[in-house]
C-alpha atoms as a PDB file:
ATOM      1  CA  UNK A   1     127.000 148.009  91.008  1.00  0.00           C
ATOM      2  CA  UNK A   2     124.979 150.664  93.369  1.00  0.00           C
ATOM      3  CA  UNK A   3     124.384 154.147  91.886  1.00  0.00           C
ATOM      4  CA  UNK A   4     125.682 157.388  93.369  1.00  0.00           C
ATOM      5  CA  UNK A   5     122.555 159.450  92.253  1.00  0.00           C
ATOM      6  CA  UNK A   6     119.585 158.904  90.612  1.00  0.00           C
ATOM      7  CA  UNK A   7     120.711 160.305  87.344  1.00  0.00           C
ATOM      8  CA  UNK A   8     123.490 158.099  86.955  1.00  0.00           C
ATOM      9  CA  UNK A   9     120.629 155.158  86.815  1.00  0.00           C
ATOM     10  CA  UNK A  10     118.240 156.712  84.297  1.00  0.00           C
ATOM     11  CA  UNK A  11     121.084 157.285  82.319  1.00  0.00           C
ATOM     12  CA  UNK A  12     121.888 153.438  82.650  1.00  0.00           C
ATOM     13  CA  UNK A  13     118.556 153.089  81.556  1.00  0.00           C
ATOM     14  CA  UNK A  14     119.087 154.845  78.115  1.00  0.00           C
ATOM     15  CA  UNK A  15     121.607 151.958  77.355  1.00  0.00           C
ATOM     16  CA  UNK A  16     118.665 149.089  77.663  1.00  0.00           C
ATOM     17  CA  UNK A  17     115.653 150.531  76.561  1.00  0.00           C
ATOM     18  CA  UNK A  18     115.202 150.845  72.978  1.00  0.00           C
ATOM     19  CA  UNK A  19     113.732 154.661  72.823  1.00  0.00           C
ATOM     20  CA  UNK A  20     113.609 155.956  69.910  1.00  0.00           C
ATOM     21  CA  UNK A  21     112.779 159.612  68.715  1.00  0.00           C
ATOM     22  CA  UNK A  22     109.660 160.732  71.059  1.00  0.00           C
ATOM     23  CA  UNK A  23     107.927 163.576  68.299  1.00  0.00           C
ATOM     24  CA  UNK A  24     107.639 160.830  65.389  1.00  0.00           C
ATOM     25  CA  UNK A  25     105.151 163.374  63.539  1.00  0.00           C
ATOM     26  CA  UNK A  26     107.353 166.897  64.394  1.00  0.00           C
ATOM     27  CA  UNK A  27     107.775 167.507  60.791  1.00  0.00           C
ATOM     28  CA  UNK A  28     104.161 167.301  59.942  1.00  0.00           C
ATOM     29  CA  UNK A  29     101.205 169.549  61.467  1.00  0.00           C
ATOM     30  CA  UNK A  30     104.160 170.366  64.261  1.00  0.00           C
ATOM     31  CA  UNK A  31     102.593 174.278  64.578  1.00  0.00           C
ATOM     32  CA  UNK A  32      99.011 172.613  64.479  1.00  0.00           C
ATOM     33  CA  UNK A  33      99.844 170.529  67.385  1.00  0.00           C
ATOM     34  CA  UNK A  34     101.351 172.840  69.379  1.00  0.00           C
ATOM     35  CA  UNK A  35      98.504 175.013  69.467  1.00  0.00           C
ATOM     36  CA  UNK A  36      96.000 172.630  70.025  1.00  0.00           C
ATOM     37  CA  UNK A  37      97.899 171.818  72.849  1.00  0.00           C
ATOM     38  CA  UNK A  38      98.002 175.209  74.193  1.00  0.00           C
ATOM     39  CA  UNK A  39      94.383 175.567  73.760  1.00  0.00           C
ATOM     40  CA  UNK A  40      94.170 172.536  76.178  1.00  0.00           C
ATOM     41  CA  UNK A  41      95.919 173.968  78.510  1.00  0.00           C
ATOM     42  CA  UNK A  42      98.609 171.316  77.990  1.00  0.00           C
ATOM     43  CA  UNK A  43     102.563 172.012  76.694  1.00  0.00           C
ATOM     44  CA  UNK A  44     104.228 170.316  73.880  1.00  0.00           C
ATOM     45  CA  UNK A  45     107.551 170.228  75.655  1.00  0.00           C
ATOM     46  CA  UNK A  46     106.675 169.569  79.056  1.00  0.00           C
ATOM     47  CA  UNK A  47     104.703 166.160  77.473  1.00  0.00           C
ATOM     48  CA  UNK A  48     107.725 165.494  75.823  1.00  0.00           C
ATOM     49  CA  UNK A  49     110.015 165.768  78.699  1.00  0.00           C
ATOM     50  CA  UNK A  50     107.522 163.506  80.639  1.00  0.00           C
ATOM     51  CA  UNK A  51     107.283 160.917  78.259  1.00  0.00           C
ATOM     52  CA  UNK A  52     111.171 160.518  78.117  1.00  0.00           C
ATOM     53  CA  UNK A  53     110.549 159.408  81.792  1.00  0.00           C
ATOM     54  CA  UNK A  54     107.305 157.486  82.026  1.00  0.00           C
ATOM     55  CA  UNK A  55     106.608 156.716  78.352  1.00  0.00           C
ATOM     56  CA  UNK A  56     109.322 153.809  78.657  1.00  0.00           C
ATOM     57  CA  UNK A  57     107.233 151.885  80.769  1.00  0.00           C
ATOM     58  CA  UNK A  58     105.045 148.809  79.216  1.00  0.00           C
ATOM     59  CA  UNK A  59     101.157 148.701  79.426  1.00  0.00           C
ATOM     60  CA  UNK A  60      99.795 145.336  80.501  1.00  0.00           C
ATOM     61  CA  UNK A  61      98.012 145.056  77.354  1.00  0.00           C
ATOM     62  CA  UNK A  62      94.577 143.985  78.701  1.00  0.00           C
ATOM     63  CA  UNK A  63      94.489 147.034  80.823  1.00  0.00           C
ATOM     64  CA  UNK A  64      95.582 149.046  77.163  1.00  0.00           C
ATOM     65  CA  UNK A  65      92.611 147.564  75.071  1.00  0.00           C
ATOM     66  CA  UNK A  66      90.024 149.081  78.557  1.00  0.00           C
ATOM     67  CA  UNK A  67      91.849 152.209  78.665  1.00  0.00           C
ATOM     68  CA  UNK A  68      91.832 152.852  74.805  1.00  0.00           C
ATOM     69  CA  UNK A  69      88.215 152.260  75.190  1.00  0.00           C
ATOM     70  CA  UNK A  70      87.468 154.361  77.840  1.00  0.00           C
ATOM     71  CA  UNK A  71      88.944 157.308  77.146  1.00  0.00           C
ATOM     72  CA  UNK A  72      89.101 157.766  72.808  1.00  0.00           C
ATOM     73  CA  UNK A  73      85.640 158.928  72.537  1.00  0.00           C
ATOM     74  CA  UNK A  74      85.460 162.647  72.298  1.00  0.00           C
ATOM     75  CA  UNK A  75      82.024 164.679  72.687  1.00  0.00           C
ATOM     76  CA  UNK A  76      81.137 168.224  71.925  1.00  0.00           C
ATOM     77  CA  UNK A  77      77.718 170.079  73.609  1.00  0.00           C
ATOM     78  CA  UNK A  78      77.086 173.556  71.711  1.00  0.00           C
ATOM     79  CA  UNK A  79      75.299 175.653  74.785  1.00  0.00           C
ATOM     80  CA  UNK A  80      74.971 178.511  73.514  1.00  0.00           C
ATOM     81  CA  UNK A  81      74.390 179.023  69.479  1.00  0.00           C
ATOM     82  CA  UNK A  82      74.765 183.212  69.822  1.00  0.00           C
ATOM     83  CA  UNK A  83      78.314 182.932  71.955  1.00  0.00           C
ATOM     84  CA  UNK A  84      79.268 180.261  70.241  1.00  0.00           C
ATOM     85  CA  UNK A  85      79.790 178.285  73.475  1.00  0.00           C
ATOM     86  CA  UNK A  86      80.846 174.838  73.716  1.00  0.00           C
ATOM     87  CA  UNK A  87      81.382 172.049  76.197  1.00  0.00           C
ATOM     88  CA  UNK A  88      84.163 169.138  74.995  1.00  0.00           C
ATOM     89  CA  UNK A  89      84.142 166.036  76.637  1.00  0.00           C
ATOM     90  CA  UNK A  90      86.474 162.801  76.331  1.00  0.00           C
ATOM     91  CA  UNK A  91      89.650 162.803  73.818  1.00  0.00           C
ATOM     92  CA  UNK A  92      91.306 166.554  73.295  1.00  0.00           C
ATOM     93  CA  UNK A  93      94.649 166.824  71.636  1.00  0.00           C
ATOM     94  CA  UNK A  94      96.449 165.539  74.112  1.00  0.00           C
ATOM     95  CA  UNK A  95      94.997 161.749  74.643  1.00  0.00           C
ATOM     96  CA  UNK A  96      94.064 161.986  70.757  1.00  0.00           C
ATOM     97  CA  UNK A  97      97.841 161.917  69.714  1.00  0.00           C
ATOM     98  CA  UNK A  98      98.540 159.212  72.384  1.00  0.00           C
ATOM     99  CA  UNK A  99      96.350 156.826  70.919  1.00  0.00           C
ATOM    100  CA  UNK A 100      98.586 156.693  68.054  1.00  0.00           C
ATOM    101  CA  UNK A 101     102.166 156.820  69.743  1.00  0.00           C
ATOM    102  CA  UNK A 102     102.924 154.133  72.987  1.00  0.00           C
ATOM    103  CA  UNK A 103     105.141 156.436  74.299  1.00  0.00           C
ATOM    104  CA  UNK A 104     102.888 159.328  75.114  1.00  0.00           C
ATOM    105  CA  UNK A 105     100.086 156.758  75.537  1.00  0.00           C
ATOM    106  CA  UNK A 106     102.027 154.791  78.778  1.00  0.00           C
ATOM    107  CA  UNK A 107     102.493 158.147  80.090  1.00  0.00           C
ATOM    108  CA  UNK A 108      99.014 159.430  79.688  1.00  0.00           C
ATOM    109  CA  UNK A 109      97.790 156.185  81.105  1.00  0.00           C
ATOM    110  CA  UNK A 110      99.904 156.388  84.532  1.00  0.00           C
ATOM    111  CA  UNK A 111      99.374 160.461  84.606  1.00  0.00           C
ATOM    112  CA  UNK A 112      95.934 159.897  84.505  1.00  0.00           C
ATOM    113  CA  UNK A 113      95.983 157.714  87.524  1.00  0.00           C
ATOM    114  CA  UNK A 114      98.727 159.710  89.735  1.00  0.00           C
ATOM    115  CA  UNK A 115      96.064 163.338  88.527  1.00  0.00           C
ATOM    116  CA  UNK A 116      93.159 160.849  89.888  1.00  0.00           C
ATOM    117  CA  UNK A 117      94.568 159.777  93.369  1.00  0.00           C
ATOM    118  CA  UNK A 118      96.418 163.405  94.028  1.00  0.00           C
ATOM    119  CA  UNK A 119      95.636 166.835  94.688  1.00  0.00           C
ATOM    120  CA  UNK A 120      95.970 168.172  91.179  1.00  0.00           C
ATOM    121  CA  UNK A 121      98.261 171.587  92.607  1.00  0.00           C
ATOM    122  CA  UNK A 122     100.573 169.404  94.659  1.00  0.00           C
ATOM    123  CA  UNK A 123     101.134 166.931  92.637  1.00  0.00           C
ATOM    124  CA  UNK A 124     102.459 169.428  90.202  1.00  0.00           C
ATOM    125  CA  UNK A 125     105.107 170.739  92.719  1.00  0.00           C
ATOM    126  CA  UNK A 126     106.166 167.731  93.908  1.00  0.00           C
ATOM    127  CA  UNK A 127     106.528 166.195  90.588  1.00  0.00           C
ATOM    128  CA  UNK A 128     108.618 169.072  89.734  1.00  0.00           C
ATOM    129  CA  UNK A 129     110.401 168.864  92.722  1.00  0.00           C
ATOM    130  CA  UNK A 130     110.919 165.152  91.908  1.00  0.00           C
ATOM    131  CA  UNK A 131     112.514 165.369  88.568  1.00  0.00           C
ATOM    132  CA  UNK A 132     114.642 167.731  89.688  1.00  0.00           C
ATOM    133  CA  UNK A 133     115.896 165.910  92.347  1.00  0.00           C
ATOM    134  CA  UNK A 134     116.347 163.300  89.948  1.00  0.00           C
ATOM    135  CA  UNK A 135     118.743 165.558  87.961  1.00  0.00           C
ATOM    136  CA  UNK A 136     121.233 166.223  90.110  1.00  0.00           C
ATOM    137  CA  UNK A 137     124.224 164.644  89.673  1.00  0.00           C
ATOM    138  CA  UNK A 138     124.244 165.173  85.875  1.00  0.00           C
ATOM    139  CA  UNK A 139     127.346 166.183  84.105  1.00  0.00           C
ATOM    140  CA  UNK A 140     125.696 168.869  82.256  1.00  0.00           C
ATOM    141  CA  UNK A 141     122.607 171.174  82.904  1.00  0.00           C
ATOM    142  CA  UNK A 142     119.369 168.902  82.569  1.00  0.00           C
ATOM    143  CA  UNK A 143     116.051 170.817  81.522  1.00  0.00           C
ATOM    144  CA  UNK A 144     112.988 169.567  84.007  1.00  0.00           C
ATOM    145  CA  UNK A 145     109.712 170.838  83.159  1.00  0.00           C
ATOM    146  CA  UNK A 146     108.608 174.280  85.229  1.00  0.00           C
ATOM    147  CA  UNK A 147     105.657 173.957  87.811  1.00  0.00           C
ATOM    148  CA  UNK A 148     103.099 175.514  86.070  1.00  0.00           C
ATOM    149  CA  UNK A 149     103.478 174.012  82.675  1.00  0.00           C
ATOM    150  CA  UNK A 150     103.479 171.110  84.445  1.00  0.00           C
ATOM    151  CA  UNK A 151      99.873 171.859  86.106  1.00  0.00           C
ATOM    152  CA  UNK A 152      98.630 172.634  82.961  1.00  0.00           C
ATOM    153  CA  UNK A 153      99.352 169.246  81.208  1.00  0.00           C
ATOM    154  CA  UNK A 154      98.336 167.287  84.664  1.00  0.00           C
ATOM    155  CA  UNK A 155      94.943 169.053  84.472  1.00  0.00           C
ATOM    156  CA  UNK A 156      94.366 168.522  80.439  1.00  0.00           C
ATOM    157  CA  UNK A 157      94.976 164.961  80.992  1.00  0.00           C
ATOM    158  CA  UNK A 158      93.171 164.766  84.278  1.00  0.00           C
ATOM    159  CA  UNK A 159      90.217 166.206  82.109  1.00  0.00           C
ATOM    160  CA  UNK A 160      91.047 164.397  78.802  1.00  0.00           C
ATOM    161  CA  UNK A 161      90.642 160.679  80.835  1.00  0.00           C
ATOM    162  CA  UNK A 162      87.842 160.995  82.784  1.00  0.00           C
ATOM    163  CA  UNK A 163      86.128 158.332  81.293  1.00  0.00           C
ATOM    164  CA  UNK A 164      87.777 155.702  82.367  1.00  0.00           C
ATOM    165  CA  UNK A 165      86.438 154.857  86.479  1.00  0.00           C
ATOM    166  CA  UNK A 166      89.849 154.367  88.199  1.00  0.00           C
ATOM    167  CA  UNK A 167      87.690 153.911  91.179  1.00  0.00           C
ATOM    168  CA  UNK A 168      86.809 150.257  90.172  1.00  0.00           C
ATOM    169  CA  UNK A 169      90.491 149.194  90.134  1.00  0.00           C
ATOM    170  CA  UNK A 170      91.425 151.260  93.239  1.00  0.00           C
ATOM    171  CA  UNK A 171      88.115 150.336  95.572  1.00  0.00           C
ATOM    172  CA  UNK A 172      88.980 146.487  95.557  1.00  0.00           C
ATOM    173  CA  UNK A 173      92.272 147.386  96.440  1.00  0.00           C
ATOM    174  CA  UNK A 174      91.529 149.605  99.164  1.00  0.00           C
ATOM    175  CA  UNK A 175      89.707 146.832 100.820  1.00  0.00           C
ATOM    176  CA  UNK A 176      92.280 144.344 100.286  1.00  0.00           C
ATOM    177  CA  UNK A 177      94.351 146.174 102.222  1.00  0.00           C
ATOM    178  CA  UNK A 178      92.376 147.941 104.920  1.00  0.00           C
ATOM    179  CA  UNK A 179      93.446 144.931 107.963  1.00  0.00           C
ATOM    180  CA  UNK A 180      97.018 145.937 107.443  1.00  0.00           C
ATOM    181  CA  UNK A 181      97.050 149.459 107.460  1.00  0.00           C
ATOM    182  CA  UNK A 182      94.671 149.559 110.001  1.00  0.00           C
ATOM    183  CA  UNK A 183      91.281 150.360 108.673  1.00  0.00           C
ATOM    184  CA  UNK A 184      93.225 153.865 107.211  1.00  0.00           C
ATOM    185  CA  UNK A 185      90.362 154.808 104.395  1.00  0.00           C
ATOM    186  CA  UNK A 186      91.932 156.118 100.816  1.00  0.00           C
ATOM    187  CA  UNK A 187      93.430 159.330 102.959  1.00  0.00           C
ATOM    188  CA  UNK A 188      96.347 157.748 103.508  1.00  0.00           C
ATOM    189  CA  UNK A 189      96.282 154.804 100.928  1.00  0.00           C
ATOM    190  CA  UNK A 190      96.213 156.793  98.004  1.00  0.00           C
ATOM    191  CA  UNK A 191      98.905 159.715  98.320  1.00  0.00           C
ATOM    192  CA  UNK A 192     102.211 158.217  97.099  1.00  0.00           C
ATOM    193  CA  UNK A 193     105.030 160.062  99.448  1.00  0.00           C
ATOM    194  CA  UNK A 194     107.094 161.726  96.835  1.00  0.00           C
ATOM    195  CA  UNK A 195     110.249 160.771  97.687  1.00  0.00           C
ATOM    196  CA  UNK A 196     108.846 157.240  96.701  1.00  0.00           C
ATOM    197  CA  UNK A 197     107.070 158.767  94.021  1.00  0.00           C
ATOM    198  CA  UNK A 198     110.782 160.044  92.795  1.00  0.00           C
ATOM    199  CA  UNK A 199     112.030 156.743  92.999  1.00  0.00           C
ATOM    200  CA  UNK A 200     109.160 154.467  90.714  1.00  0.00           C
ATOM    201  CA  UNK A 201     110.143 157.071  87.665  1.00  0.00           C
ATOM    202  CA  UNK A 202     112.902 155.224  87.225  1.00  0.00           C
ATOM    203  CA  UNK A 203     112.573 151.748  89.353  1.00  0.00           C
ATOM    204  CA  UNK A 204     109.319 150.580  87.075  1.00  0.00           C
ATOM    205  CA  UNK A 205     111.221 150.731  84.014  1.00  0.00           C
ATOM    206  CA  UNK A 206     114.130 148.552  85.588  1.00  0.00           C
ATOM    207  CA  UNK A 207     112.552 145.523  86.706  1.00  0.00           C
ATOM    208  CA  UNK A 208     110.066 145.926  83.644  1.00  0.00           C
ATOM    209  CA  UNK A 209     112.907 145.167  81.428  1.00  0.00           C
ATOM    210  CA  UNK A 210     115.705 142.959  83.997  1.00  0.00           C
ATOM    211  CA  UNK A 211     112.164 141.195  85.827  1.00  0.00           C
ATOM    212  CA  UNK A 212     114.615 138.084  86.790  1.00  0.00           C
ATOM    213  CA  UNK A 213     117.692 140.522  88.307  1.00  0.00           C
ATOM    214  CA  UNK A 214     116.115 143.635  89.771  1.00  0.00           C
ATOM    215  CA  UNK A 215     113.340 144.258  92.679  1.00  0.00           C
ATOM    216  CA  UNK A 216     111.708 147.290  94.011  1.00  0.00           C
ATOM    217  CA  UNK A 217     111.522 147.205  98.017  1.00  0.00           C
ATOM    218  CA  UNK A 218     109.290 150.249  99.765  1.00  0.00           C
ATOM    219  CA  UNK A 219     109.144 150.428 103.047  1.00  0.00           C
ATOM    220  CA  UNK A 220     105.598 152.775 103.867  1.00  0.00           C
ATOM    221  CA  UNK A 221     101.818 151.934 103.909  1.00  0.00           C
ATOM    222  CA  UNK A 222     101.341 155.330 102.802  1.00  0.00           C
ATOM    223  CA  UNK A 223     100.398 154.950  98.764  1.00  0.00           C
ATOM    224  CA  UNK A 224     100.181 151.324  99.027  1.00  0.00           C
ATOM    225  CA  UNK A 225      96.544 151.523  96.958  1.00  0.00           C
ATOM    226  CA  UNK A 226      97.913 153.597  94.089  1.00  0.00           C
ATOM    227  CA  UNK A 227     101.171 151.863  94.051  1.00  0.00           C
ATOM    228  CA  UNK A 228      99.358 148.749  93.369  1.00  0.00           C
ATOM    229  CA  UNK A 229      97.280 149.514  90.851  1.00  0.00           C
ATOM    230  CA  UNK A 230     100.035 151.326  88.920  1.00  0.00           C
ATOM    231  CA  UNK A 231     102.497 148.363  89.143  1.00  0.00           C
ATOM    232  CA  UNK A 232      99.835 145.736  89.503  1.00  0.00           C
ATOM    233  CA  UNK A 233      96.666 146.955  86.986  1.00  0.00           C
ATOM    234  CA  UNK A 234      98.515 149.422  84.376  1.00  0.00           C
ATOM    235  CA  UNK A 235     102.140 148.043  84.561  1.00  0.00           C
ATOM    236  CA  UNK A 236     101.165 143.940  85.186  1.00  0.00           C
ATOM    237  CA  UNK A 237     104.003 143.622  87.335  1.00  0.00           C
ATOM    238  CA  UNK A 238     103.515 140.972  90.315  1.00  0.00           C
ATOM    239  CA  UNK A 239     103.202 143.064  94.116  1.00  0.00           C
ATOM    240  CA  UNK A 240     103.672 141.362  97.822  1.00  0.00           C
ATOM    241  CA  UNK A 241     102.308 143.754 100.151  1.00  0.00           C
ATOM    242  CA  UNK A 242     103.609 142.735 103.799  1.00  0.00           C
ATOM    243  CA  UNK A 243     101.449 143.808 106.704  1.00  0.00           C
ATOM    244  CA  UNK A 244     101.747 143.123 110.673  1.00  0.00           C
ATOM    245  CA  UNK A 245      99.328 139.822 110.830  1.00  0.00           C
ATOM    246  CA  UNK A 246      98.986 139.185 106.709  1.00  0.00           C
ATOM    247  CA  UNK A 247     100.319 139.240 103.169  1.00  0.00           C
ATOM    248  CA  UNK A 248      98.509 140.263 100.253  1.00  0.00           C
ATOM    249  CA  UNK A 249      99.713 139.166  96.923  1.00  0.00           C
ATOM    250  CA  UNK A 250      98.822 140.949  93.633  1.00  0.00           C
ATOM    251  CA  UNK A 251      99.485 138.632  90.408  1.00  0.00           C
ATOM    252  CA  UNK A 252     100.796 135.260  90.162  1.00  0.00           C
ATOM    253  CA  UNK A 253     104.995 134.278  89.797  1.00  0.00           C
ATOM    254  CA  UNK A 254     107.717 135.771  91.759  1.00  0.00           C
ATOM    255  CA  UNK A 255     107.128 139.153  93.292  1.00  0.00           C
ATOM    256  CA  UNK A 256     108.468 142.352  91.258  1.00  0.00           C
ATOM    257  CA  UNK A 257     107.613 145.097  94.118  1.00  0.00           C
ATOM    258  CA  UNK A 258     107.601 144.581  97.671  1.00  0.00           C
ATOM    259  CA  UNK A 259     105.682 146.922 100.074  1.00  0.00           C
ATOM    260  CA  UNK A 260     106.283 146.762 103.853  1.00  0.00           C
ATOM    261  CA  UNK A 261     103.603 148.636 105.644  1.00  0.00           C
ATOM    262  CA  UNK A 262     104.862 147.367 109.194  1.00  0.00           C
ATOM    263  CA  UNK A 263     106.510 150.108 110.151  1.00  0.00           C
ATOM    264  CA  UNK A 264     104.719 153.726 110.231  1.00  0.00           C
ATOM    265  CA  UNK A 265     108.024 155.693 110.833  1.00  0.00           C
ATOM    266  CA  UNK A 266     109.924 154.340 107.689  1.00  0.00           C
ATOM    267  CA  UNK A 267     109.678 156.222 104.103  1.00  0.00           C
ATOM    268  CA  UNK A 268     111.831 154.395 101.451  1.00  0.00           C
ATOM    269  CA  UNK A 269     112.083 153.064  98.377  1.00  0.00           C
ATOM    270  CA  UNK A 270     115.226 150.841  97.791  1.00  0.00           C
ATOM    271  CA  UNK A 271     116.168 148.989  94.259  1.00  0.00           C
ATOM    272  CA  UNK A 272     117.844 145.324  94.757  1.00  0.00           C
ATOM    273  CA  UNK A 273     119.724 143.314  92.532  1.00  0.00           C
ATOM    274  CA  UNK A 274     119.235 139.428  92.191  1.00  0.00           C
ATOM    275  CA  UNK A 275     121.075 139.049  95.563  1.00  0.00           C
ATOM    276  CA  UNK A 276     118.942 141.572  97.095  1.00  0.00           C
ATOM    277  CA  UNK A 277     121.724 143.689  97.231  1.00  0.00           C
ATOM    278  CA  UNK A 278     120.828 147.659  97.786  1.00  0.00           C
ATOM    279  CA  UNK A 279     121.819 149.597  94.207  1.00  0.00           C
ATOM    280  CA  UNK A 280     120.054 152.554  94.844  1.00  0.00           C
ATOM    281  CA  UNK A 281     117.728 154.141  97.461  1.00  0.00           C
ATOM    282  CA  UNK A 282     115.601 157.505  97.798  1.00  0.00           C
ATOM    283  CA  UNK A 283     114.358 158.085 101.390  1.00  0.00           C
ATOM    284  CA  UNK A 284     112.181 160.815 103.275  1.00  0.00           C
ATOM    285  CA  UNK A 285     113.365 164.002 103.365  1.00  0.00           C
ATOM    286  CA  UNK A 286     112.652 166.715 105.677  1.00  0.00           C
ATOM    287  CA  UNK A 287     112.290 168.806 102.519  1.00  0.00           C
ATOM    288  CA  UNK A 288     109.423 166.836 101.357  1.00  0.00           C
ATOM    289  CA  UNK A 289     106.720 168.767  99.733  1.00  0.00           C
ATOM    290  CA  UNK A 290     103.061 167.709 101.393  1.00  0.00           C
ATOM    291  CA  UNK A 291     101.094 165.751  98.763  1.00  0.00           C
ATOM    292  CA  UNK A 292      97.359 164.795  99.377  1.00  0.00           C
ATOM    293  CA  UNK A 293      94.444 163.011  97.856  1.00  0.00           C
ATOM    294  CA  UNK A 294      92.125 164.672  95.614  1.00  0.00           C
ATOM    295  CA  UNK A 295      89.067 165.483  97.810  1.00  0.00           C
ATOM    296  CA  UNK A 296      86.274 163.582  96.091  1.00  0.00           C
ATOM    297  CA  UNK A 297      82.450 163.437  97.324  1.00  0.00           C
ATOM    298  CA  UNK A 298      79.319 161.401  96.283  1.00  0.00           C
ATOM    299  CA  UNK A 299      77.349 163.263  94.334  1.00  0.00           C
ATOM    300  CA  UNK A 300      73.886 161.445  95.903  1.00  0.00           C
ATOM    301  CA  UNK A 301      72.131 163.860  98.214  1.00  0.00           C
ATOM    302  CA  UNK A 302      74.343 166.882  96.837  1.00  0.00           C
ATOM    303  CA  UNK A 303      71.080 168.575  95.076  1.00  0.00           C
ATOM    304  CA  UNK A 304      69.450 168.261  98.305  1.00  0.00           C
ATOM    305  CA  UNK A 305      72.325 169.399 100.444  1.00  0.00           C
ATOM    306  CA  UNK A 306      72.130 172.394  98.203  1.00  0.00           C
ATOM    307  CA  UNK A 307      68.870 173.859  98.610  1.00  0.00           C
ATOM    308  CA  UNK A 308      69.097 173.143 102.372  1.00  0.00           C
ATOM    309  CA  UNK A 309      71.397 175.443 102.347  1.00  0.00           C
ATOM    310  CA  UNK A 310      68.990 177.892 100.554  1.00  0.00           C
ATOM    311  CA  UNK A 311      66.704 177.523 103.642  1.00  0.00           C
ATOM    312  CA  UNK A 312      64.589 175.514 101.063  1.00  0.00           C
ATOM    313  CA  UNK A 313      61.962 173.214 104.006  1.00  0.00           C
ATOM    314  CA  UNK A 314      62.212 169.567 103.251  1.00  0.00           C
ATOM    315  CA  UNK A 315      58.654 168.815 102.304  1.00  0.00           C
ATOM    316  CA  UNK A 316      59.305 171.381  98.858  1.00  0.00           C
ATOM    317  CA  UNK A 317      63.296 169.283  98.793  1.00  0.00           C
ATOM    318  CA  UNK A 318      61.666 165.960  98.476  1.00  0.00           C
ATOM    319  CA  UNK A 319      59.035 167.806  95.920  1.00  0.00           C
ATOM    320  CA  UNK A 320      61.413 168.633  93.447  1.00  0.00           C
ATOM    321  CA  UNK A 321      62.909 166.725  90.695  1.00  0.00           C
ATOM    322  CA  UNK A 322      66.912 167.674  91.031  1.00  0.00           C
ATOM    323  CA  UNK A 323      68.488 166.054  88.460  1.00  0.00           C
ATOM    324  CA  UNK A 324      67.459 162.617  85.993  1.00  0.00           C
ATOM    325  CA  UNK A 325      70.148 160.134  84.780  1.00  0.00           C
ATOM    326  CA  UNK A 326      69.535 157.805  82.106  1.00  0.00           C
ATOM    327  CA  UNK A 327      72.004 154.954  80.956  1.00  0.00           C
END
C-alpha cells in the first residue's frame, strides 16, 4: 500500500526492524557520558535521536572492519606544559562509544560521510529541516533534534573520523561517472539535494531489510557520487546509475537503487514495490534549503601561496623549508 506521509512509513518500519533500547549503558557512567559529550561539542540526545533514524541501517561488513580501523585510534599532543594545552586527535567520546554499540556506530559511519561531502552549517539546517519534514503527519508531537545541537554533533564526528580518507572511495566514483553528468567535477556530484536526502533516512532501511520487494528510484545527477558510496561502499547495496549514452553499475545481482541523471530539471526520490508500483515519494520543493559541498583545497603549494602573499620574492620561497612529512 502507498504511504500518505513519510511518518506513516518510518513508523511501518518500527514493526520490521528489530531495534532494541538505543542507551544500552544509561544506567552506568550515564552523567560521565554526557559530559564527555558536551566537552566534544556533541549532545547525548540529539545522537540518540539520530541513531533511531540512521543507526537501523546495516554496515557492509568489509567496509566496518576499514572503518573501525581507521578511525579507533585516538592521539593526544601536550603543546603547552604551563597552560596545560592539548591537541586530541582520532577517537573522542563520541566514535569511542560507537565502537562498542552498532547502532551509534552505522550512524557515525554514514554521518561521517554526509559531514565529509557537505558544508558542515548547511547540512545542519537542512538535516533539521529534513527530520522535521519527516514528522509531520504524526499523531502526536514528535521531538526532532534543534539546529544547533545538531551542528555540534555533525562537527564532533566530522572531527572524531578524520582518519578514515573518504576521498579514495568517492574519487573512483567521481570518475565513473563524469561522461554522464557531463564532466560536472564533485560541485555538483557530491551535494545530496535534501529533499532526496529526506527520503534515503528512511528508503535505505527498507530495501535493506525487504531487498527482493522494495526499490529506491531517484531521478537527479545531483549527489549521484555520495549516494553511491553510501548505498554502494558503507551500505553494500547494488546501484544502476542511468545516464544519456551509458549505464554504470555498482555491485553485482539485481539493482537496489536506481539513479536517473537524464534529466537536469527532475528532483525525486520515489520508493517502489516489487511491481514497481510508487508507495511513497519526496520531491523538490521550492522551500528547499541550499546545501553545498565542503570547500576542500590541496594543501601542495599552500606554504608557498602563503608567503607570496607576504610579498616574500620567490628566490627566498623556494629557499625555505615549509613544512616536512614523514610516513
Amino acid at each position: 500500500m502507498a504511504f500518505t506521509n513519510q511518518f506513516s512509513l518510518s513508523l511501518e518500519l518500527t514493526k520490521l526492524v528489530p531495534f532494541g533500547s538505543l542507551i544500552t549503558n544509561a544506567s552506568r557512567g550515564a552523567l560521565h557520558l554526557m559530559r564527555e559529550l558536551q566537552d566534544s561539542g556533541s549532545d547525548v540526545i540529539t545522537e540518540a535521536d539520530l541513531a533511531e533514524v540512521l543507526g537501523r541501517n546495516r554496515i557492509e561488513p568489509k567496509f566496518e572492519s576499514t572503518f573501525r580501523t581507521a578511525v579507533k585510534k585516538s592521539v593526544i599532543h601536550q603543546i603547552s606544559h604551563v597552560a596545560e594545552l592539548v591537541i586530541e586527535a582520532g577517537a573522542g567520546p563520541t566514535v569511542r562509544r560507537s565502537l562498542g554499540e552498532p547502532t551509534y556506530f552505522s550512524t557515525i559511519v554514514q554521518l561521517s560521510l554526509l559531514t565529509y561531502t557537505h558544508d558542515l552549517t548547511q547540512l545542519a539546517r537542512c538535516l533539521a529541516k529534513a527530520l522535521e519534514k519527516r514528522a509531520e503527519g504524526a499523531s502526536t508531537p514528535v521531538a526532532v533534534p534543534r539546529y544547533d545541537a545538531l551542528k555540534g554533533t555533525l562537527r564532533a564526528c566530522r572531527e572524531q573520523t578524520s582518519g578514515f580518507m573518504w576521498e579514495l572511495d568517492l574519487l573512483p566514483v567521481d570518475n565513473a561517472l563524469v561522461e554522464m553528468v557531463d564532466g560536472e567535477g564533485p560541485t555538483l556530484t557530491r551535494p545530496i539535494p535534501v529533499s532526496v536526502l529526506q527520503a534515503l533516512l528512511d528508503y535505505f532501511t527498507v530495501v535493506q531489510y525487504l531487498p527482493e520487494d522494495r526499490f529506491i528510484h531517484i531521478e537527479s545527477f545531483r549527489g549521484a557520487s555520495t549516494i553511491v558510496v553510501w548505498a554502494h561502499h558503507v551500505l553494500g547495496l547494488t546501484v544502476c546509475v542511468i545516464g544519456n549514452t551509458s549505464t554504470v553499475r555498482f555491485g553485482n545481482g539485481f539493482e537496489s537503487v536506481i539513479i536517473d541523471t537524464r534529466d537536469r530539471l527532475k528532483t525525486k526520490a520515489s520508493l517502489l514495490n516489487e511491481t514497481k508500483s510508487l508507495l511513497f515519494q519526496v520531491s523538490y520543493s521550492h522551500e528547499d534549503l541550499p546545501l553545498e559541498p565542503t570547500c576542500r583545497h590541496p594543501l601542495l603549494g599552500f606554504g608557498a601561496r602563503l608567503l607570496g602573499l607576504r610579498h616574500y620574492h620567490s628566490e627566498l620561497i623556494e629557499g625555505i623549508a615549509i613544512a616536512t612529512v614523514t610516513s
